[in-house]
Protein backbone atom coordinates (compact mmCIF):
# COMPACT_ATOMS: atom_id res chain seq x y z
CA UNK A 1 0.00 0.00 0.00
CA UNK A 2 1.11 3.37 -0.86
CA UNK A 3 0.42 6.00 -0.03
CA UNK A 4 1.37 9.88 -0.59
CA UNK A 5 -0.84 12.07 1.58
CA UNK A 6 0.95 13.09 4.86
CA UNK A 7 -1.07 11.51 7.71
CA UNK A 8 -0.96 12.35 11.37
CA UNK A 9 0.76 9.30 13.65
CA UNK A 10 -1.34 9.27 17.11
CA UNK A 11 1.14 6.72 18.86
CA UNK A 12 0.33 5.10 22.21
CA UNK A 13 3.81 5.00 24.54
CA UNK A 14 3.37 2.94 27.59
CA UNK A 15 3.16 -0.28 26.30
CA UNK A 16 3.34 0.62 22.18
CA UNK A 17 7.20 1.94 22.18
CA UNK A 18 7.98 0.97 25.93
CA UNK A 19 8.01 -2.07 27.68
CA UNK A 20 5.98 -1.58 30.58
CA UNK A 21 2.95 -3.45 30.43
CA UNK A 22 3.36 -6.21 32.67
CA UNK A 23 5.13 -4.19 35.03
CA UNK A 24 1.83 -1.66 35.32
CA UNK A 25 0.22 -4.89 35.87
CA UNK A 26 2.60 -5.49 39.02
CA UNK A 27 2.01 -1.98 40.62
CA UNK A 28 -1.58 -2.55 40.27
CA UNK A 29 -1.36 -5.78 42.43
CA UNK A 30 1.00 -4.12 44.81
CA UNK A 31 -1.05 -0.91 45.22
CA UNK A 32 -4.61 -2.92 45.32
CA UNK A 33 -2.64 -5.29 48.23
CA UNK A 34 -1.71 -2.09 50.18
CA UNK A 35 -4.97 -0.77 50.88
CA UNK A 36 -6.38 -4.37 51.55
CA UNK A 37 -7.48 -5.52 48.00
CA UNK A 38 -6.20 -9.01 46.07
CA UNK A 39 -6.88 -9.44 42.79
CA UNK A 40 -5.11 -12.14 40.78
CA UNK A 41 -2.25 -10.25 38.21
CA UNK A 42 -3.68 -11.53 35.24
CA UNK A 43 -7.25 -9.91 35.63
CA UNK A 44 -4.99 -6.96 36.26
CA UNK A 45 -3.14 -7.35 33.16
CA UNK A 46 -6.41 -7.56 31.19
CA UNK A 47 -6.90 -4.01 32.27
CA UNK A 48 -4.00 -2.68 31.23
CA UNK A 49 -3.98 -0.27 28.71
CA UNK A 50 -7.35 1.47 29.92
CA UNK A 51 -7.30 4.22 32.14
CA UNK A 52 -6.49 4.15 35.95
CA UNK A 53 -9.61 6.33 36.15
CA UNK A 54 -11.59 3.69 34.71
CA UNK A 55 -9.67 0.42 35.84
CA UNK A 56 -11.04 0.06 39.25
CA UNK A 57 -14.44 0.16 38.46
CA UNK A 58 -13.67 -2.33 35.30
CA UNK A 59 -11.83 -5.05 38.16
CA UNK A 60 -14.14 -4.79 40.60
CA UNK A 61 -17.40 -2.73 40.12
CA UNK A 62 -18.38 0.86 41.17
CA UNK A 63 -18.10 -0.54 45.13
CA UNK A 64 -14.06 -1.37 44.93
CA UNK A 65 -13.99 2.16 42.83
CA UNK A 66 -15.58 3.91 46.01
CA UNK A 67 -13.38 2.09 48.62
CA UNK A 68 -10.00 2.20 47.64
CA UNK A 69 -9.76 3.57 43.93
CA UNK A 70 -8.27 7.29 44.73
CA UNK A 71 -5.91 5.55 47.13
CA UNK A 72 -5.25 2.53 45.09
CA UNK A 73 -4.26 4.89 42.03
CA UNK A 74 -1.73 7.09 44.10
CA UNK A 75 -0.33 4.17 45.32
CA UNK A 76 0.24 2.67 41.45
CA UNK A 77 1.93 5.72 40.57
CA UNK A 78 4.34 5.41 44.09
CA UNK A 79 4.60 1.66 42.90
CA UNK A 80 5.64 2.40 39.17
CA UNK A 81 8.31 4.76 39.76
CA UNK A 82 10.24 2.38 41.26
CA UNK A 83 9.82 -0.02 38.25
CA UNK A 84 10.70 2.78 35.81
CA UNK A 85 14.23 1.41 35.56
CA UNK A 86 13.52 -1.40 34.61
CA UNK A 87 10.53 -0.43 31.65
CA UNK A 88 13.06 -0.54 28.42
CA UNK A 89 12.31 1.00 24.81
CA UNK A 90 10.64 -2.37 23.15
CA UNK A 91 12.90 -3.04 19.86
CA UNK A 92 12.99 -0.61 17.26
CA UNK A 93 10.81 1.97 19.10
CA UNK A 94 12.72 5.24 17.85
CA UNK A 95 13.56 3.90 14.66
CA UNK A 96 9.84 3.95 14.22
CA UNK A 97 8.80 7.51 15.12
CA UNK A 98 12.03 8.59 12.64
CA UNK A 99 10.57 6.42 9.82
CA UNK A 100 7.19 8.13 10.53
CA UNK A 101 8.89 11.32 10.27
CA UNK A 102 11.09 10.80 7.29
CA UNK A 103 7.79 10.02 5.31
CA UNK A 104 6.58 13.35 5.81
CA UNK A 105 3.55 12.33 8.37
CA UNK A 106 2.82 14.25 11.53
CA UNK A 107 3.65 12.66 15.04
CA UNK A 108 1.90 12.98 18.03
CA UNK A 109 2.56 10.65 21.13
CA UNK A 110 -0.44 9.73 22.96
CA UNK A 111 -0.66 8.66 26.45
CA UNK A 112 -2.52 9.48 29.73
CA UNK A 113 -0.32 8.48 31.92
CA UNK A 114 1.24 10.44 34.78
CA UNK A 115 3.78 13.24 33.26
CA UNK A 116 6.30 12.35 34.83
CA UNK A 117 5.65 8.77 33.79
CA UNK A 118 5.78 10.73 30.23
CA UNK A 119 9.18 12.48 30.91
CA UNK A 120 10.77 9.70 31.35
CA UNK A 121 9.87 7.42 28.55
CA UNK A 122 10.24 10.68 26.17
CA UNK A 123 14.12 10.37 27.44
CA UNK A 124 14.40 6.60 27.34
CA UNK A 125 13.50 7.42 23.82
CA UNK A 126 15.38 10.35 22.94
CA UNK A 127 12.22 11.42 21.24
CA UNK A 128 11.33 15.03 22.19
CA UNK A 129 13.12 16.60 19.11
CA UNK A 130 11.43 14.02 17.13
CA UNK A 131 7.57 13.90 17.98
CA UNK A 132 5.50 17.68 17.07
CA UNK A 133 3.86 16.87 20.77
CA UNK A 134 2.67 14.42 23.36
CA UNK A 135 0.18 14.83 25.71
CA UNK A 136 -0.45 13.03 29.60
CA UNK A 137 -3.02 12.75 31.88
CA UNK A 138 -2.83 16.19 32.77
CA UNK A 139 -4.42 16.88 28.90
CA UNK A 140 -7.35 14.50 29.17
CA UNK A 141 -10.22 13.87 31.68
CA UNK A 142 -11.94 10.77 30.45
CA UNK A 143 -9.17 8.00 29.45
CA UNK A 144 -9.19 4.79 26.94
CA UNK A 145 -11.39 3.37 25.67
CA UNK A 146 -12.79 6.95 25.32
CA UNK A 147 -11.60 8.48 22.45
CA UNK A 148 -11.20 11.96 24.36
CA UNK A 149 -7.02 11.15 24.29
CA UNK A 150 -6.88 10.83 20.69
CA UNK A 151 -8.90 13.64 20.15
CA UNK A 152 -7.23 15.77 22.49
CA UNK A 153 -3.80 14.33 20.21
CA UNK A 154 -4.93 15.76 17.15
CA UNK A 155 -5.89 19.08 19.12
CA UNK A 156 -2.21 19.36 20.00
CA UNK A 157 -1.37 19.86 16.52
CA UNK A 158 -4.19 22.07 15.62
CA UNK A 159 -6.30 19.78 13.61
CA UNK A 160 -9.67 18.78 13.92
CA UNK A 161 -11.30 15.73 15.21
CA UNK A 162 -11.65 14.03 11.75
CA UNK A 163 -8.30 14.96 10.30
CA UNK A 164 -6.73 12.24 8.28
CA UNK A 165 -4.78 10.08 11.25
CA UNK A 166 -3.73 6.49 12.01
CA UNK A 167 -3.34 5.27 15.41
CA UNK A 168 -0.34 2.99 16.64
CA UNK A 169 -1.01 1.03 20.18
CA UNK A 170 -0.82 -2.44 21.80
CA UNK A 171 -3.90 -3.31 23.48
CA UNK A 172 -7.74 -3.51 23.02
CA UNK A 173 -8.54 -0.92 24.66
CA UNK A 174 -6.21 1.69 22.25
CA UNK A 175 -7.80 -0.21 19.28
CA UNK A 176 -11.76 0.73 20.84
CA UNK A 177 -11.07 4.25 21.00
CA UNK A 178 -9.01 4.25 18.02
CA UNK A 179 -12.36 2.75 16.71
CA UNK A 180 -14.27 5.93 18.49
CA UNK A 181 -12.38 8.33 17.24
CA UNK A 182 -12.78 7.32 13.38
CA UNK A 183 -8.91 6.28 13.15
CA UNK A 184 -7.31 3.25 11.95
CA UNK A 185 -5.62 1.10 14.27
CA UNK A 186 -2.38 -0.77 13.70
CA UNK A 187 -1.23 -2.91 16.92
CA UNK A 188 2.26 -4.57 18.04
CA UNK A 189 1.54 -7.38 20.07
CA UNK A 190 3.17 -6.13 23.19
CA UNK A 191 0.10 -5.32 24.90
CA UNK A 192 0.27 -9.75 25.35
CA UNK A 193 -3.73 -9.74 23.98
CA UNK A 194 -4.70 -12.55 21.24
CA UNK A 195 -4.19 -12.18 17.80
CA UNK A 196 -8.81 -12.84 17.62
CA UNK A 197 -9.05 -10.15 20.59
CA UNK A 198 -7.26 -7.32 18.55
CA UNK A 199 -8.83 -8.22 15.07
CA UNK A 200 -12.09 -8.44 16.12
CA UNK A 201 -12.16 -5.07 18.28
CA UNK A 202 -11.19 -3.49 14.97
CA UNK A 203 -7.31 -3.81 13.96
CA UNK A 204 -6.19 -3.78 10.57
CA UNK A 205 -2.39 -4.85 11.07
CA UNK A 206 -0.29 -6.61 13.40
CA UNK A 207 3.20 -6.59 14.42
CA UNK A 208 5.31 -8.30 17.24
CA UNK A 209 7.72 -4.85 17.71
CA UNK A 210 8.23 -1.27 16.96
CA UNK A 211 10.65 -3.17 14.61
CA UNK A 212 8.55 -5.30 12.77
CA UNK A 213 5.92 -2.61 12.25
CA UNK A 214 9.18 -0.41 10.39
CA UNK A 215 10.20 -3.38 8.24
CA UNK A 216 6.22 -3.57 7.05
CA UNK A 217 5.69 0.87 7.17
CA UNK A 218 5.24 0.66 3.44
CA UNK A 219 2.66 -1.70 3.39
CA UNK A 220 0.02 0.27 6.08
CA UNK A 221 -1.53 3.92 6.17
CA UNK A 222 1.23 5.04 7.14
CA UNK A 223 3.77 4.43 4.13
């Protein structure tokens, strides 16, 4: 597929271009155990990818969300800095966002995660001279599966809701709002969801890395 019209890139961080989902996963059990609350991690890892405004309420109904969620989600940011060490650009990452770039598309990192969650990764990847913006959870009330992020994405870059976009992320819950917002949604497989799960919420390509997805650019939206 090829294609000549510049495009905008909305592309998911925390989990798209860094390694961090399973760790997420970990904080959430940590910070759920603190204040009282086991969950098994896998249920947790379901979850990742959708907001930690939402999350709560998605494990364990609006009650759990009323007894522990504001405390459970200060405690998951307490317990993920201390794994931010160890959350690693996932292969090929940066040579992504330059390939975006060197075929004349727009780039806008999308994530509503903590900013200085977003710091960070934006140094792991040495991206900040490469993307136009990025936005965190201080840009965005309502998180994934909303499509208020992606929307809010475009907005950094002054274009309207139904300008011309593609959306890169790694979970279900990117490809639903991606779905939402009218974009495209092409998925690596870090998110650790089924091949069925991402197809049938709406994904037209897969890819195992950031890598992968560079080797293929050519043949998506976004050649």
């Amino acid at each position: 597929m090829r294609v000549t019209k510049s495009l905008i890139a909305v592309i998911d961080v925390d989990g798209t271009l860094i390694d961090s989902n399973y760790h997420h996963a970990l904080a959430w059990y940590r910070a759920l155990r603190s204040v009282g609350e086991i969950w098994p991690v896998w249920q947790l890892h379901r979850l990742i990818g959708m907001g930690g405004d939402q999350l709560v309420t998605a494990l364990g109904g609006e009650d759990l969300e009323r007894r522990v969620g504001d405390r459970a989600r200060e405690q998951q940011g307490r317990e993920a800095d201390a794994l931010l060490d160890e959350m690693a650009p996932l292969p090929g990452a940066r040579d992504l966002l330059l390939a975006i770039k060197e075929r004349g598309h727009r780039l806008v990192l999308a994530s509503s995660g903590k900013e200085r969650h977003v710091d960070a990764f934006l140094d792991k990847l040495d991206a900040r001279d490469i993307a136009d913006d990025w936005t965190s959870s201080a840009d965005v009330e309502a998180s994934k599966p909303a499509p208020d992020l992606l929307h809010v994405a475009l907005k950094k870059l002054g274009a309207p809701p139904d300008a011309a976009s593609v959306m890169v992320g790694d979970s279900v819950w990117d490809v639903e709002a991606a779905k939402r917002a009218g974009m495209p949604a092409i998925v690596v497989r870090s998110g650790g969801f089924g091949d069925d799960e991402l197809r049938d919420a709406g994904a037209i390509a897969l890819y195992d890395t950031p890598r992968d997805l560079v080797k293929a650019l050519d043949d998506t939206p976004l050649a």
